[in-house]
Protein backbone atom coordinates (compact mmCIF):
# COMPACT_ATOMS: atom_id res chain seq x y z
CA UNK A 1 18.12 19.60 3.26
CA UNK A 2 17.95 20.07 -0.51
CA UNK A 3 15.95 20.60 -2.99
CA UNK A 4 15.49 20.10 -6.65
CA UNK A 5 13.17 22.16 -9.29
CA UNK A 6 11.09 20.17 -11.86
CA UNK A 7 9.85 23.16 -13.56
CA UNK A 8 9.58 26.99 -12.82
CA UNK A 9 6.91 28.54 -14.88
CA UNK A 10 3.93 29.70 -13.89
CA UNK A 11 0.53 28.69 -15.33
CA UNK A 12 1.82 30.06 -19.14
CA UNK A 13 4.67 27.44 -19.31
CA UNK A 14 7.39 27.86 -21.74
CA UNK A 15 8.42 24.73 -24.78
CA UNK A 16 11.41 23.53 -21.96
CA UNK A 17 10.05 24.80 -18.41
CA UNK A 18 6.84 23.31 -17.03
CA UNK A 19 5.02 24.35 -14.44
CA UNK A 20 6.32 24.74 -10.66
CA UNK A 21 7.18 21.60 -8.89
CA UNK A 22 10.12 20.39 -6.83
CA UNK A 23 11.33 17.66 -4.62
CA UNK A 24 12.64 18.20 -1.19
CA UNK A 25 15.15 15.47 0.60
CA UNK A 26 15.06 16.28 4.23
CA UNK A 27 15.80 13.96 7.03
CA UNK A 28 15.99 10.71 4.51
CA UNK A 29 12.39 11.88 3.08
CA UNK A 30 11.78 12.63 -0.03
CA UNK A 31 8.97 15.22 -0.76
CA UNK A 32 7.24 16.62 -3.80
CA UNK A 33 5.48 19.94 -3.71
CA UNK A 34 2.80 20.25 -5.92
CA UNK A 35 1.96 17.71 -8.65
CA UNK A 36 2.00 19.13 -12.34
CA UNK A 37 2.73 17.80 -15.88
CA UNK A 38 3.87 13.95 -15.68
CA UNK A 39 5.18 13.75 -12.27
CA UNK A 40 6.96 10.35 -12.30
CA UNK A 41 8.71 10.76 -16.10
CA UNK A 42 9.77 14.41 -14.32
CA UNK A 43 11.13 12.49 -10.96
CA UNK A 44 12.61 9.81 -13.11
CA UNK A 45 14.36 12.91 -15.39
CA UNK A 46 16.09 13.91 -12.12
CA UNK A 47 17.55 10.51 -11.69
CA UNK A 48 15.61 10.18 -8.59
CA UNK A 49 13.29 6.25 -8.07
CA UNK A 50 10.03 7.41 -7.50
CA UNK A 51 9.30 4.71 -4.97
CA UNK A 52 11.60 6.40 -3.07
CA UNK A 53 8.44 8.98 -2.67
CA UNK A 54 7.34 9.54 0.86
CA UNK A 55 5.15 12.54 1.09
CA UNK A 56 3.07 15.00 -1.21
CA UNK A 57 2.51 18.73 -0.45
CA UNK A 58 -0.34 19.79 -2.59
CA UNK A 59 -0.63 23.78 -2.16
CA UNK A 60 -3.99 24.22 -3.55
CA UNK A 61 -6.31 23.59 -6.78
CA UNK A 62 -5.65 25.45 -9.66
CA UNK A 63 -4.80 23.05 -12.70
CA UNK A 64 -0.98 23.96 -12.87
CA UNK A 65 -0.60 22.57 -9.50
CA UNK A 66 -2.87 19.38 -8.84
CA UNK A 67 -3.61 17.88 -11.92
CA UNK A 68 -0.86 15.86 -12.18
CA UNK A 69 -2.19 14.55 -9.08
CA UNK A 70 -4.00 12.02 -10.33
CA UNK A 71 -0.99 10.30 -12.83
CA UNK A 72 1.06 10.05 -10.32
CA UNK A 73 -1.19 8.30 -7.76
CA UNK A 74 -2.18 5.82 -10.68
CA UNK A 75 1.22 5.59 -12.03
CA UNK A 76 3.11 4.62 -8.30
CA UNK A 77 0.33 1.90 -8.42
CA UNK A 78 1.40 0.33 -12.02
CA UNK A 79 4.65 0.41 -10.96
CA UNK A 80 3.87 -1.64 -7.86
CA UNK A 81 3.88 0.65 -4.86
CA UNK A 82 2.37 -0.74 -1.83
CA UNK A 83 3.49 1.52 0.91
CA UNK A 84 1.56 4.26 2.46
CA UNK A 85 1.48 7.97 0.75
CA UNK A 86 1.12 10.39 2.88
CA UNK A 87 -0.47 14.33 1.21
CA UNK A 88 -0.56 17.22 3.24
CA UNK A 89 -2.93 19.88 1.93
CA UNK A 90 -5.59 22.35 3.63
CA UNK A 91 -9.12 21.65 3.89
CA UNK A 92 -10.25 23.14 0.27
CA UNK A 93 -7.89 21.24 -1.70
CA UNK A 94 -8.41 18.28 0.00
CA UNK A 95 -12.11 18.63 -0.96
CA UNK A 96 -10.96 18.50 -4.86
CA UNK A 97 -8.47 16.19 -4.16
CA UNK A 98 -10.90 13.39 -2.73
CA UNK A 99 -13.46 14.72 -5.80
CA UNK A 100 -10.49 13.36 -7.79
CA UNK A 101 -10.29 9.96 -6.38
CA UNK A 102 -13.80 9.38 -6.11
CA UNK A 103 -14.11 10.49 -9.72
CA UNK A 104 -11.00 8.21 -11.23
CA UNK A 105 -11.41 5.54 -8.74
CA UNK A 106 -8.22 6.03 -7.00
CA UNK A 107 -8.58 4.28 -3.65
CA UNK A 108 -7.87 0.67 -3.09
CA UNK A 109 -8.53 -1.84 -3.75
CA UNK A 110 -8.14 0.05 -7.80
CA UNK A 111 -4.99 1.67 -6.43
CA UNK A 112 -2.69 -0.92 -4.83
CA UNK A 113 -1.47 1.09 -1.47
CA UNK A 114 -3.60 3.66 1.05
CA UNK A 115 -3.48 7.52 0.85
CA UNK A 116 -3.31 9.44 4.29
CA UNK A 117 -4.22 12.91 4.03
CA UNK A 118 -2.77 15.37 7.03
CA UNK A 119 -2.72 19.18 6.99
CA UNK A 120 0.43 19.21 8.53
CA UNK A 121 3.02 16.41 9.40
CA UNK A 122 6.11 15.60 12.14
CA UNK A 123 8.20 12.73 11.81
CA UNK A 124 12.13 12.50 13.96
CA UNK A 125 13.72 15.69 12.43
CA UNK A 126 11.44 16.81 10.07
CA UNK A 127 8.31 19.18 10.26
CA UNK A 128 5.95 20.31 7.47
CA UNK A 129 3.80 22.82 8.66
CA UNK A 130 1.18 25.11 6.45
CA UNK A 131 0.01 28.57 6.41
CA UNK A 132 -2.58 30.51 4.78
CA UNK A 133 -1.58 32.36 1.34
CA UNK A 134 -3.67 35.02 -0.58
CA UNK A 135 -4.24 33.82 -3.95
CA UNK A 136 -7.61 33.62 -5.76
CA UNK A 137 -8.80 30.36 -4.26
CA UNK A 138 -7.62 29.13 -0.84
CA UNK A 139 -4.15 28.49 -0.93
CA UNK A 140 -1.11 27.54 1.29
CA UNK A 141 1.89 28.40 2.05
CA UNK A 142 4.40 26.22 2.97
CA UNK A 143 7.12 26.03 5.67
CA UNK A 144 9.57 22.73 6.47
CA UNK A 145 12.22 22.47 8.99
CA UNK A 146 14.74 19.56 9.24
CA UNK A 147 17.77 19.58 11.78
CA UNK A 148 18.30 23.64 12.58
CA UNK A 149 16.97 24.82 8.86
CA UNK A 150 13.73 26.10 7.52
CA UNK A 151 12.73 27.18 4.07
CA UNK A 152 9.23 28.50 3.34
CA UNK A 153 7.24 28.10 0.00
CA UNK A 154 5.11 30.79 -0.54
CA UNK A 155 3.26 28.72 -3.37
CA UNK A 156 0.93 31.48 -5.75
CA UNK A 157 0.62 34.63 -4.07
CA UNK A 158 -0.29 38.69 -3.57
CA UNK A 159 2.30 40.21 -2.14
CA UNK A 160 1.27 40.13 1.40
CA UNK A 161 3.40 40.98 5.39
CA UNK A 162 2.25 37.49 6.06
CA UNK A 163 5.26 36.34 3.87
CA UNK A 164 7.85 37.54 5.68
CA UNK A 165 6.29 36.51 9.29
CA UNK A 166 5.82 33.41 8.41
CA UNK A 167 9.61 33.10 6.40
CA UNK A 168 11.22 34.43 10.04
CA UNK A 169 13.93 31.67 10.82
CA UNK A 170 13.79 30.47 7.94
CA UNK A 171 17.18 30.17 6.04
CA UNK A 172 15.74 30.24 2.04
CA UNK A 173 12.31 31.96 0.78
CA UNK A 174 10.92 30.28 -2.44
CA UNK A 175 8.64 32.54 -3.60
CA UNK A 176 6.50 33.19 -6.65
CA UNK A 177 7.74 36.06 -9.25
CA UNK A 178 4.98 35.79 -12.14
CA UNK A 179 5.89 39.24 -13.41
CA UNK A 180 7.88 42.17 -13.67
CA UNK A 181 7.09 44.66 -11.31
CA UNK A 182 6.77 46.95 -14.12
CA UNK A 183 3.83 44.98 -15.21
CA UNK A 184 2.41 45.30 -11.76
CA UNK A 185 -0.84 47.01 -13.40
CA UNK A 186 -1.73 44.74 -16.21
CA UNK A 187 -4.64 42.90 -15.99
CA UNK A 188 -4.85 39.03 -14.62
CA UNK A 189 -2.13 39.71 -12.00
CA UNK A 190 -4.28 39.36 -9.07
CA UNK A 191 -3.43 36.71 -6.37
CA UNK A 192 0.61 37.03 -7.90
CA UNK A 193 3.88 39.00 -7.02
CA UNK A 194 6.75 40.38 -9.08
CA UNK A 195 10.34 39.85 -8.42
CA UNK A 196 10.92 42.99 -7.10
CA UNK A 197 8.04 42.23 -4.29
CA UNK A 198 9.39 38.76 -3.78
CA UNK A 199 12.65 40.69 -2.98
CA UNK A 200 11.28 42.75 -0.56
CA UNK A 201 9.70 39.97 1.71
CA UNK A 202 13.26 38.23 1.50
CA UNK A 203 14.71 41.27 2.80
CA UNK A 204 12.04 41.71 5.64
CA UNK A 205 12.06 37.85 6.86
CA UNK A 206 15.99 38.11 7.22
CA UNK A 207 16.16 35.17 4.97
CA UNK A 208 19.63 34.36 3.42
CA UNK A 209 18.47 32.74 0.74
CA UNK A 210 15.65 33.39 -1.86
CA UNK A 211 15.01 31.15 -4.67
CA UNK A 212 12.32 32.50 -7.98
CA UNK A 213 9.69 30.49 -9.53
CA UNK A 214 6.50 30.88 -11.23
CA UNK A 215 7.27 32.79 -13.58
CA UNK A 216 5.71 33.93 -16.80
CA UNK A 217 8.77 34.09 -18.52
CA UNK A 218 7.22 36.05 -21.34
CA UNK A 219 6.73 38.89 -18.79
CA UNK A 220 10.24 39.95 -18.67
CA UNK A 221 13.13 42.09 -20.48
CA UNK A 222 14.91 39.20 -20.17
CA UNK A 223 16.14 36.27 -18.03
CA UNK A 224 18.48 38.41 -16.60
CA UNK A 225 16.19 41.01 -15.27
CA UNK A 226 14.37 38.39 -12.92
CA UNK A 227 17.17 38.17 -10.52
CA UNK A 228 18.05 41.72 -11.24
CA UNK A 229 14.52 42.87 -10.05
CA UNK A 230 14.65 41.12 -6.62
CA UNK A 231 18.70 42.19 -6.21
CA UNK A 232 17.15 45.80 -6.47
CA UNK A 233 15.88 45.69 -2.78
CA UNK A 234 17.13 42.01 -1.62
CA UNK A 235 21.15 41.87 -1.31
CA UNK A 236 21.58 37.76 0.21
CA UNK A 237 21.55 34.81 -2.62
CA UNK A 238 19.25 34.93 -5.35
CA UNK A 239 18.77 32.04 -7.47
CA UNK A 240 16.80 31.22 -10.64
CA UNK A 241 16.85 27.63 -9.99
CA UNK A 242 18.21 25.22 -12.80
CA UNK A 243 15.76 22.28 -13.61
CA UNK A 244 17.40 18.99 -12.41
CA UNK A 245 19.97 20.89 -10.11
CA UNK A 246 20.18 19.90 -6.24
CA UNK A 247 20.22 23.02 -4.10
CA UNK A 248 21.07 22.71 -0.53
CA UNK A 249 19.33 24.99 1.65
């Protein structure tokens, strides 16, 4: 399994880092996690054919993470698609996400191949389970196992216990770090962990891995201090992922 980031900033995105989104490749699938920006120019940037698309995890409804949603559907349709597209989401998001086709007219016969929506999915080697996060509207987190390895996707959220339960067995932790931890007071961080919290649920789940995104870059020292933060309390691998890099996990 590996995975690749197509941006790492959190809802405040920076001139050269767009919002959080990344592909997975697991068991010959390939996977995108949240839709933001201009998903097919960004899965075309990573050199990757965006037919090659299987599934879509959307982990809930705030702008930054859906609303490329609708570009790529249409877009996979202009550029003749015709096979099945699976999205896993939870209930609430699907509710916005069907608002969306409904709205933009997304469903065939306007759209040239069906949408299944599932709120989890199993296929040979591969399973993509969800679980609930705590963020300001319902939210999930997200766990995926292929042949012996797990990673889990905590998507935007408070720094909760349920983190590191639900990251046990896992090999890598992706988790949000919006802010420093010395900014843990200032207003609008509700529903959002620092690194140094992120660190601290990699250290409790046993993970060996843990991998930073969303982040407000603005609300740091410095790059450096990101990784810094979590390596305070968290002593595996720490990685502020690259955009366009492969990471096997």
């Amino acid at each position: 399994m590996k995975i690749l980031f197509l941006g790492t900033s959190c809802a405040e995105p920076v001139a050269d880092i767009g919002f959080t989104s990344f592909l997975i490749s697991a068991e010959r699938s390939l996977i995108l996690v949240d839709a933001s920006g201009n998903p097919v120019q960004s899965i075309l940037k990573a050199g990757v054919d965006p037919a090659a698309l299987d599934l879509v995890v959307l982990t809930h409804y705030h702008a930054d993470h859906i609303a490329g949603y609708p570009s790529l559907v249409q877009t996979l349709g202009c550029l003749g698609r015709d096979k099945e597209l699976v999205v896993v989401c939870g209930e609430a998001t699907l509710q916005k996400v069907l608002g969306l086709h409904a709205l933009l007219e997304l469903d065939p016969p306007n759209t040239p191949f069906p949408v299944r929506f599932k709120d989890n999915f199993s296929a040979a080697d591969l399973q993509i389970q969800l679980f609930p996060g705590n963020h300001s509207v319902p939210s999930s987190m997200v766990r995926v196992r292929c042949e012996g390895r797990g990673l889990l996707y905590t998507s935007d959220t408070a720094f909760t216990p349920q983190v590191a339960e639900a990251a046990r067995g896992c090999a890598t932790l992706i988790h949000e770090a919006t802010f420093s931890h010395t900014r843990i007071g200032d207003p609008g961080h509700k529903g959002h962990s620092s690194a140094y919290q992120a660190g601290l649920a990699a250290a409790d789940a046993g993970v060996e891995r843990l991998i930073l995104c969303h982040i407000c870059w603005h609300k740091y020292s410095s790059a450096r201090a990101i990784p810094e933060e979590a390596g305070s309390v968290f002593h595996g691998e720490i990685i502020v992922p690259e955009l366009f890099t492969w990471y096997a996990v």
